[in-house]
Protein backbone atom coordinates (compact mmCIF):
# COMPACT_ATOMS: atom_id res chain seq x y z
CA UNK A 1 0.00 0.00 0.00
CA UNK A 2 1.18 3.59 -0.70
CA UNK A 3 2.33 5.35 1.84
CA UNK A 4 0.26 9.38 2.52
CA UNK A 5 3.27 11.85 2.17
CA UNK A 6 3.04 14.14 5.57
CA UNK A 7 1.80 17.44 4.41
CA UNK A 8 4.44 20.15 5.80
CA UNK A 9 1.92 22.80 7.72
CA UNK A 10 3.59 25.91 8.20
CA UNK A 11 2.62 27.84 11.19
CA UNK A 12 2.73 31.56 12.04
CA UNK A 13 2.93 31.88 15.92
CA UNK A 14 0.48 35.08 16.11
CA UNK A 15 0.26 37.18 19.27
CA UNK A 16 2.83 35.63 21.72
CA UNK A 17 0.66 37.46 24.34
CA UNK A 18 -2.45 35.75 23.26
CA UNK A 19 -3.94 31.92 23.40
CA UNK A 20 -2.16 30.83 20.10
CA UNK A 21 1.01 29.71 21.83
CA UNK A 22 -0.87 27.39 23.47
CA UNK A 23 -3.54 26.10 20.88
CA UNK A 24 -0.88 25.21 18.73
CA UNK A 25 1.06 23.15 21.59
CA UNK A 26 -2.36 21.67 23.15
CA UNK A 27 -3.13 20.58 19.37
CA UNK A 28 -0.01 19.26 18.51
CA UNK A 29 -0.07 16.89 22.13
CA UNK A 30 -2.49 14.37 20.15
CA UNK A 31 -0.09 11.88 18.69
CA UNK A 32 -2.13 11.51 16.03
CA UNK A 33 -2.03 14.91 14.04
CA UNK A 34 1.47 14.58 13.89
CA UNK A 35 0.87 10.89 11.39
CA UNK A 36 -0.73 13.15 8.66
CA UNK A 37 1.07 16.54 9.33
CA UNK A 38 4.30 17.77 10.20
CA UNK A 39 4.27 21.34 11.74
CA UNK A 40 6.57 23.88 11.30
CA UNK A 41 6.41 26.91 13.72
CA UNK A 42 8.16 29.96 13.00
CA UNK A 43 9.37 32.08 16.00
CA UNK A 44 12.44 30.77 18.27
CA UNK A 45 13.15 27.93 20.51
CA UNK A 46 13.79 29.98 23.33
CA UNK A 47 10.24 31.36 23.53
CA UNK A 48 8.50 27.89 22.58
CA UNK A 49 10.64 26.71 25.51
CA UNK A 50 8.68 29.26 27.91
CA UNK A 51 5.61 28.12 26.59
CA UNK A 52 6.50 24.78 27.02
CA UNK A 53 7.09 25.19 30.71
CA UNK A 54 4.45 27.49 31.33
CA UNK A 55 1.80 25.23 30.18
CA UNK A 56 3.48 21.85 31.08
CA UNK A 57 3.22 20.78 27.67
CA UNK A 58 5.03 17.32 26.88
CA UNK A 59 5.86 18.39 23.50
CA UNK A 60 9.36 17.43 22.09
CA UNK A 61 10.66 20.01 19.71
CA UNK A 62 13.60 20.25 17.02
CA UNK A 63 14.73 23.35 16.73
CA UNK A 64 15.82 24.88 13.40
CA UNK A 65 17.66 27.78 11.65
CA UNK A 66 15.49 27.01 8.54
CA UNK A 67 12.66 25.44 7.30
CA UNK A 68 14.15 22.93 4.71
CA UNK A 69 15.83 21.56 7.48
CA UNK A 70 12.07 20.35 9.21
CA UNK A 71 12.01 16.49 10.30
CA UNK A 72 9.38 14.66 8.84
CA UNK A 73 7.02 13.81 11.84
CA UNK A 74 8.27 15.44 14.36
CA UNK A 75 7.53 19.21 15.98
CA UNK A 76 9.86 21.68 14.07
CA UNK A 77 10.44 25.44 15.68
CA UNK A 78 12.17 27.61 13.10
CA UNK A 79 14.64 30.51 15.04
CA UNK A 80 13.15 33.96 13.47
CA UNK A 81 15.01 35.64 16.15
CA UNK A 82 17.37 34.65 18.72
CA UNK A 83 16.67 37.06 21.70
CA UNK A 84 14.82 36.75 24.41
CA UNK A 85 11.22 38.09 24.77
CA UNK A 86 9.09 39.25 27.41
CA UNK A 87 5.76 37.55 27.39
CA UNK A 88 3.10 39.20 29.28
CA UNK A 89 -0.18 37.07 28.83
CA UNK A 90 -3.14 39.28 28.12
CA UNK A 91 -1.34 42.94 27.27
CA UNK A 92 -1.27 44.50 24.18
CA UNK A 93 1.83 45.11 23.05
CA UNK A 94 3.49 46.92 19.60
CA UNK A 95 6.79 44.91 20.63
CA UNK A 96 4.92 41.81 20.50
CA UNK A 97 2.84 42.79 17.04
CA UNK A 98 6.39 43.33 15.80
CA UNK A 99 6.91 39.50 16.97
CA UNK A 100 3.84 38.49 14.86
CA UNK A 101 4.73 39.59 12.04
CA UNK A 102 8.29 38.49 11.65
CA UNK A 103 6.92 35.15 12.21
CA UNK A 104 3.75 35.55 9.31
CA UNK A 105 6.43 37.18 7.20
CA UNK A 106 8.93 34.18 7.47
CA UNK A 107 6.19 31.67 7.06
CA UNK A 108 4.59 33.32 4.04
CA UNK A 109 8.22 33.30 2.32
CA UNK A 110 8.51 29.68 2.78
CA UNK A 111 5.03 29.42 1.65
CA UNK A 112 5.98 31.28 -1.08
CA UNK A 113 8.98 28.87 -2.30
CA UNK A 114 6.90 25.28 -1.50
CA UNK A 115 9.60 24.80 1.76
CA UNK A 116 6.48 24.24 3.51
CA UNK A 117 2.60 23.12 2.17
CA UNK A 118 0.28 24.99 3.51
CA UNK A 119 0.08 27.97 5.85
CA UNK A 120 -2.18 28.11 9.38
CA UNK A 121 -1.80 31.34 11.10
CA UNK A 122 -2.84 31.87 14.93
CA UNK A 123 -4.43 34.95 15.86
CA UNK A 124 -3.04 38.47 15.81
CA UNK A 125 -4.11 41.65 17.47
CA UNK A 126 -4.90 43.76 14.09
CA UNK A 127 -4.40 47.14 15.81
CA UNK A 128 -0.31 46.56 17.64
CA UNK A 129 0.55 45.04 14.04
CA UNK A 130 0.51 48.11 12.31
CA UNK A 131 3.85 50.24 11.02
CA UNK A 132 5.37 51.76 8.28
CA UNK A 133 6.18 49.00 6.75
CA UNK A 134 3.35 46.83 7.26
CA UNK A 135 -0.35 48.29 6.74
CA UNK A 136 -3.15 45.55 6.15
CA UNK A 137 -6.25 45.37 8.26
CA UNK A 138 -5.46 41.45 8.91
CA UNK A 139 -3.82 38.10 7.61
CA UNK A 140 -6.20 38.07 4.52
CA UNK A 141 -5.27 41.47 3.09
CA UNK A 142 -1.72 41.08 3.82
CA UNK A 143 -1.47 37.92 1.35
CA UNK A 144 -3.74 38.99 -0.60
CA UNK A 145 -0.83 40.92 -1.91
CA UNK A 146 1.99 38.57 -0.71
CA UNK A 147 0.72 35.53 -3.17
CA UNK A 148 -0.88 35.43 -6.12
CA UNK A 149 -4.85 35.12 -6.96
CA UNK A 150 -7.95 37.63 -5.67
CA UNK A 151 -8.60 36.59 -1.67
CA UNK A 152 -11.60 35.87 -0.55
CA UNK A 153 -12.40 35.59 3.27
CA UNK A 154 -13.89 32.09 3.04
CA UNK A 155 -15.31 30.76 6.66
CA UNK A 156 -16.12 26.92 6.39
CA UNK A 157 -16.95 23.96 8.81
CA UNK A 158 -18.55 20.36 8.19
CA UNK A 159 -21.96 21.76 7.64
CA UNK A 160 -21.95 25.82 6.73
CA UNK A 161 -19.42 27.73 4.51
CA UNK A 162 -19.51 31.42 4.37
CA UNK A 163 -17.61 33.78 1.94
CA UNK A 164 -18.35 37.62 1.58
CA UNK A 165 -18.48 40.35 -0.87
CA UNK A 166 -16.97 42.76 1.35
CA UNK A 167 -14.30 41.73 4.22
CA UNK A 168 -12.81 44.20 6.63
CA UNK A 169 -14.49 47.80 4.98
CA UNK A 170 -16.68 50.25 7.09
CA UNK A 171 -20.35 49.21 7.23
CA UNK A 172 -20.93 52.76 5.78
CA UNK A 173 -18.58 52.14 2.59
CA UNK A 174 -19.86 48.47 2.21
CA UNK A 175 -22.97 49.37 0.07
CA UNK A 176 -21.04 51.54 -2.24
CA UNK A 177 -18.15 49.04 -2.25
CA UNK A 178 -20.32 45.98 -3.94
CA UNK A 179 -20.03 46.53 -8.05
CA UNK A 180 -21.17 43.72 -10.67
CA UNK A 181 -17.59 43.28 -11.57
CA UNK A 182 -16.83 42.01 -7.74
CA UNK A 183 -19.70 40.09 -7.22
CA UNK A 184 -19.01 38.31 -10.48
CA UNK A 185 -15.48 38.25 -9.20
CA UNK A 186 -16.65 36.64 -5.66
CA UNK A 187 -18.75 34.11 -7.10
CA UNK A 188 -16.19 33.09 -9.87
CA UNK A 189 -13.67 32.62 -6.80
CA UNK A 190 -16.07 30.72 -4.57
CA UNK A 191 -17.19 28.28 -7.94
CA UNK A 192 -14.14 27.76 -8.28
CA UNK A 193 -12.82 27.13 -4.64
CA UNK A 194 -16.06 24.23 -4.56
CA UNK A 195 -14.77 22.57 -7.19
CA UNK A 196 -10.72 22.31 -6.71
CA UNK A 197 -10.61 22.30 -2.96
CA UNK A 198 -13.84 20.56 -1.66
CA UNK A 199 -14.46 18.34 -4.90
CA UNK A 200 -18.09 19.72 -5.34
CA UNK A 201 -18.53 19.04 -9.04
CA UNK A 202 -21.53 21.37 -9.76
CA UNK A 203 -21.90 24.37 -6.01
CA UNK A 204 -25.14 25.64 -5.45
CA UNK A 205 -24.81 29.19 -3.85
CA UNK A 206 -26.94 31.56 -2.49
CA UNK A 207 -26.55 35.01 -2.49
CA UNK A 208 -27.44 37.51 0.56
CA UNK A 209 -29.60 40.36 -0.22
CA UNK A 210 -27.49 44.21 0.64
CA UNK A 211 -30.46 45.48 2.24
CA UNK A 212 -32.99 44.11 4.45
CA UNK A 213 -35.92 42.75 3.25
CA UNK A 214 -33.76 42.68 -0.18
CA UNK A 215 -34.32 46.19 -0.48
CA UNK A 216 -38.27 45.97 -0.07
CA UNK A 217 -38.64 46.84 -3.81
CA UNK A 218 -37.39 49.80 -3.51
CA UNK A 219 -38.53 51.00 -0.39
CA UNK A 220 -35.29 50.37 1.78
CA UNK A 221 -32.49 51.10 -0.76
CA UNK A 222 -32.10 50.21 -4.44
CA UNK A 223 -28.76 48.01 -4.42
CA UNK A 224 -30.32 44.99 -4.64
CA UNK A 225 -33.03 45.90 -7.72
CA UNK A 226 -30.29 47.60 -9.38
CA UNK A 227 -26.59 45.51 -9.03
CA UNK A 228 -27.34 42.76 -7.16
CA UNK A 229 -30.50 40.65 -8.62
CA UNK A 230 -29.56 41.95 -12.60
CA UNK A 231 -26.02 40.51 -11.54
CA UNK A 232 -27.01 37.27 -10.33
CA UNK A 233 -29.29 36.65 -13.40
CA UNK A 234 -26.43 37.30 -16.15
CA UNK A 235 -24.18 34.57 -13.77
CA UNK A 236 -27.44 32.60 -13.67
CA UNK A 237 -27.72 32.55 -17.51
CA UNK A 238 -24.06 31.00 -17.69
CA UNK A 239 -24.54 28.23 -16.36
CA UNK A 240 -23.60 28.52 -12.61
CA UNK A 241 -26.01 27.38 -9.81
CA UNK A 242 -26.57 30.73 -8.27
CA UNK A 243 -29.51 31.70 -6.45
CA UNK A 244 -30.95 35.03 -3.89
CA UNK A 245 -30.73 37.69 -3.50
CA UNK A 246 -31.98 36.29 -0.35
CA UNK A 247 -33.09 38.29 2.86
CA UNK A 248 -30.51 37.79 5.52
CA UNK A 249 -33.12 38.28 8.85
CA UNK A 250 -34.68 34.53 8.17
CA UNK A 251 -32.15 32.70 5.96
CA UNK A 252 -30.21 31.47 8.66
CA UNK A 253 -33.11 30.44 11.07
CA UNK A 254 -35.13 28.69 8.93
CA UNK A 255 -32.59 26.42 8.02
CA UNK A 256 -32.62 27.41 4.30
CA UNK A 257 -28.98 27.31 4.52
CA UNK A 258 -28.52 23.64 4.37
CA UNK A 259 -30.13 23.65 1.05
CA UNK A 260 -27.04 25.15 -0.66
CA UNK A 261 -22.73 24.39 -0.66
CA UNK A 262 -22.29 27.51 0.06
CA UNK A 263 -23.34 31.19 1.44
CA UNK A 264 -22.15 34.72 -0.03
CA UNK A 265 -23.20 37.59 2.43
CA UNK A 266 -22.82 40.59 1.62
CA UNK A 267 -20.75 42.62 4.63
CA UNK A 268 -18.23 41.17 7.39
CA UNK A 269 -20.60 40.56 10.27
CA UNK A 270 -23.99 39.39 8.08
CA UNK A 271 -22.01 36.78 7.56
CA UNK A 272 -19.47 36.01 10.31
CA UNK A 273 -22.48 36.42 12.75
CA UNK A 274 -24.48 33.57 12.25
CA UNK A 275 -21.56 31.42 11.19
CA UNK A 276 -19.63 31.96 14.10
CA UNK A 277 -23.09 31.25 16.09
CA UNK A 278 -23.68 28.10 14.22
CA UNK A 279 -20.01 26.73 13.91
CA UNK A 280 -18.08 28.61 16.65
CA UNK A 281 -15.49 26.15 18.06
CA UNK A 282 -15.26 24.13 14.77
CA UNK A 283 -15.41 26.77 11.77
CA UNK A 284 -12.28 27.87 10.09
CA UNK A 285 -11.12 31.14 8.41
CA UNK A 286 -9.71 29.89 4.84
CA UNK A 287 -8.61 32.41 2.28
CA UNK A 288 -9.60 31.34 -0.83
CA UNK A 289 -8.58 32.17 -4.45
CA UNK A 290 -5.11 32.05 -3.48
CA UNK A 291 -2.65 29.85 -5.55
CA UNK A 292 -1.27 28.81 -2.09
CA UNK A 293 -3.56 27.12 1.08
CA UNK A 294 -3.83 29.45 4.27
CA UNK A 295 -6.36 28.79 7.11
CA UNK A 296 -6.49 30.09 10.82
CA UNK A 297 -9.06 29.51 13.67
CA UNK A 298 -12.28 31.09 13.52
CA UNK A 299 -11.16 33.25 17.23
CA UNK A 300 -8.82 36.01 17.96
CA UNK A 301 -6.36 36.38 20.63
CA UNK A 302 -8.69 35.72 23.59
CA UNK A 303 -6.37 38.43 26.14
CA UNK A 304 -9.13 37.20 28.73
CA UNK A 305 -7.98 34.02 29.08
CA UNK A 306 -4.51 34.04 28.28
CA UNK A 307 -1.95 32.06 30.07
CA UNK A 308 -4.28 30.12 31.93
CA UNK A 309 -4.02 27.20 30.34
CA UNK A 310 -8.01 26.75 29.61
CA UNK A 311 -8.25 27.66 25.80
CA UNK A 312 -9.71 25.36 23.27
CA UNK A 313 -7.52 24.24 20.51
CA UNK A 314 -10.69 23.20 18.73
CA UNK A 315 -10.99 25.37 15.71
CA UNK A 316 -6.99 25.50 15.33
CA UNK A 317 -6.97 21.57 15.15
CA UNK A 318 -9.86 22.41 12.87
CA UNK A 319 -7.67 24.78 10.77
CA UNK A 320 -4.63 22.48 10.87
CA UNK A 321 -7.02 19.56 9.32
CA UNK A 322 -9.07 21.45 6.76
CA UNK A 323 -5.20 22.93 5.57
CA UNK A 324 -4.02 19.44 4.87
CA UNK A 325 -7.43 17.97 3.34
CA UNK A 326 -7.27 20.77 0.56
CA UNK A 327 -3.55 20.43 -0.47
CA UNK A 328 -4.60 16.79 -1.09
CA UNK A 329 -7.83 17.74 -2.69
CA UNK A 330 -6.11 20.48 -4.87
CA UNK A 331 -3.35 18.01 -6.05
CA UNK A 332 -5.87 15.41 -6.94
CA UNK A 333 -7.91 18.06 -8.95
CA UNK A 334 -4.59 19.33 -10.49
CA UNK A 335 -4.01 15.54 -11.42
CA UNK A 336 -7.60 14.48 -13.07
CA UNK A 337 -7.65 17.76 -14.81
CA UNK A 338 -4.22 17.37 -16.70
CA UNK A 339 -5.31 14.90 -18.45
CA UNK A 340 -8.99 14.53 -19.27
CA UNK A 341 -10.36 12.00 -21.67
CA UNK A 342 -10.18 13.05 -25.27
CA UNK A 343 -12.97 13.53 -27.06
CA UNK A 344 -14.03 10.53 -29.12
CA UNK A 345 -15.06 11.32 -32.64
CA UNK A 346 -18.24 9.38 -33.72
């Protein structure tokens, strides 16, 4: 029998200060998501050390000066840096964002140059990240530009998947944000991401209306009459399973949701809200459209409970899994597609 190839999961350390230190130890502790994955952390030994003690963890780790040099099956630490740093569990910190991003930087190179699979990032404060020289609103924006493709914040779990037309923009710029050319644009990327990454041979997506009520005709704003529903019917007319604009107050409630692969809303939190209310604990972030796999947890730092040893590494084992199963199912779609059956002449 063939032996599965370990899939090399890059990981971005995130807010030292935060929970992800500890998700990513607490999820690498089961034995058994090191068979299928071998994890590569970027930050130094000398901090994973701390963590190590602090949370009792019985974690081996190789430490390495760079990520070709990651053992096959075993817990890799790459050394970013080599000085020491002051953790302080829970406090915001521009010291530590600088920490972050050296680590989500390093990773993204290796992702970059195939030294490592697939990329899983733990959380990051968005506000002590920002600097001169690095000005995104969050992970998605930043490799947006890093890697190649048009990002699309895609949240997904076992039952409900989630992408938007609008990420991380003011609720009052939202509206005037949505054009035909980027919901055609969102769509095309979320087709597509059905198809080569969760083998769905022909998605069925709905659409979530801009206003409420879908605009009530008229009566509450004319987005939806006027770029949304005209949109949705050219897209319709090509072939693609696409269906709303549906009214976002009951879509979720009455269960209408499990009639379809997937769910486009319209802003950030029409979206995130009921996903993260349905799925929280087990959804994952996943950028799609990329030509490289990134996921992260569906949580942020957590300052609350930091240090204390009580976060759940649910939704970053989550994110570690859902990494690996669409590196396979993209190389499988990259292999059947190569080659498909000729045409036979009558």
């Amino acid at each position: 029998m063939k032996q599965i190839e370990s899939v090399k999961v890059g990981i971005s350390i995130g807010d030292l200060n935060g929970i992800g230190p500890e998700i990513i130890l607490k999820t690498y502790e089961d034995p058994r998501t090191l068979e299928l994955t071998t994890p590569v952390i970027f930050a130094s030994g000398k901090v994973m050390q701390f963590f190590k003690n602090h949370f009792k963890s019985k974690i081996n780790f190789f430490t390495i000066d760079a990520p070709e040099k990651a053992v096959i099956g075993k817990f890799n630490v790459v050394n970013v840096w080599d000085e020491p740093v002051k953790i302080e569990f829970g406090k915001e910190s521009t010291v530590i964002g600088e920490y972050a991003i050296k680590s989500l930087e390093a990773a993204t190179n290796a992702l970059k140059e195939n030294v490592i699979d697939v990329l899983v990032t733990a959380p990051i404060n968005k506000h002590n990240i920002q600097s001169e020289s690095f000005n995104f609103p969050g992970h998605t924006d930043y490799l947006a530009k890093a890697l190649n493709g048009k990002s699309l914040m895609f949240m997904v779990s076992n039952t409900l998947r989630v992408g938007l037309l609008t990420d991380h923009v003011p609720l009052k710029d939202a509206s005037k944000t949505i054009t035909k050319e980027l919901i055609k644009e969102k769509i095309n990327t979320v087709t597509k991401s059905l198809i080569q990454d969760f083998g769905i041979r022909k998605p069925k997506i709905a659409v979530l209306a801009i206003n409420p009520h879908a605009g009530d005709h008229g009566v509450i704003g004319d987005e939806d009459d006027t770029i949304l529903k005209p949109t949705l019917e050219l897209i319709k007319s090509e072939g693609k399973l696409v269906y709303g604009p549906y009214s976002a107050d009951s879509f979720f409630g009455s269960n209408t949701f499990k009639s379809f692969d997937a769910i486009i809303a319209s802003y950030h939190d029409q979206g995130l809200i009921p996903f993260k209310t349905i799925a929280f604990g087990k959804g994952v972030n996943y950028t799609a459209g990329l030509d490289k796999v990134r996921t992260s947890p569906d949580h942020g730092t957590a300052y609350e409970i930091a240090g204390k040893g009580i976060a759940d590494e649910s939704s970053f084992k989550h994110a570690v899994e859902t990494a690996k199963q669409i590196f396979r199912s993209r190389k499988d779609f990259k292999h059947f597609s190569k080659n498909p059956l000729k045409k036979q002449s009558r």
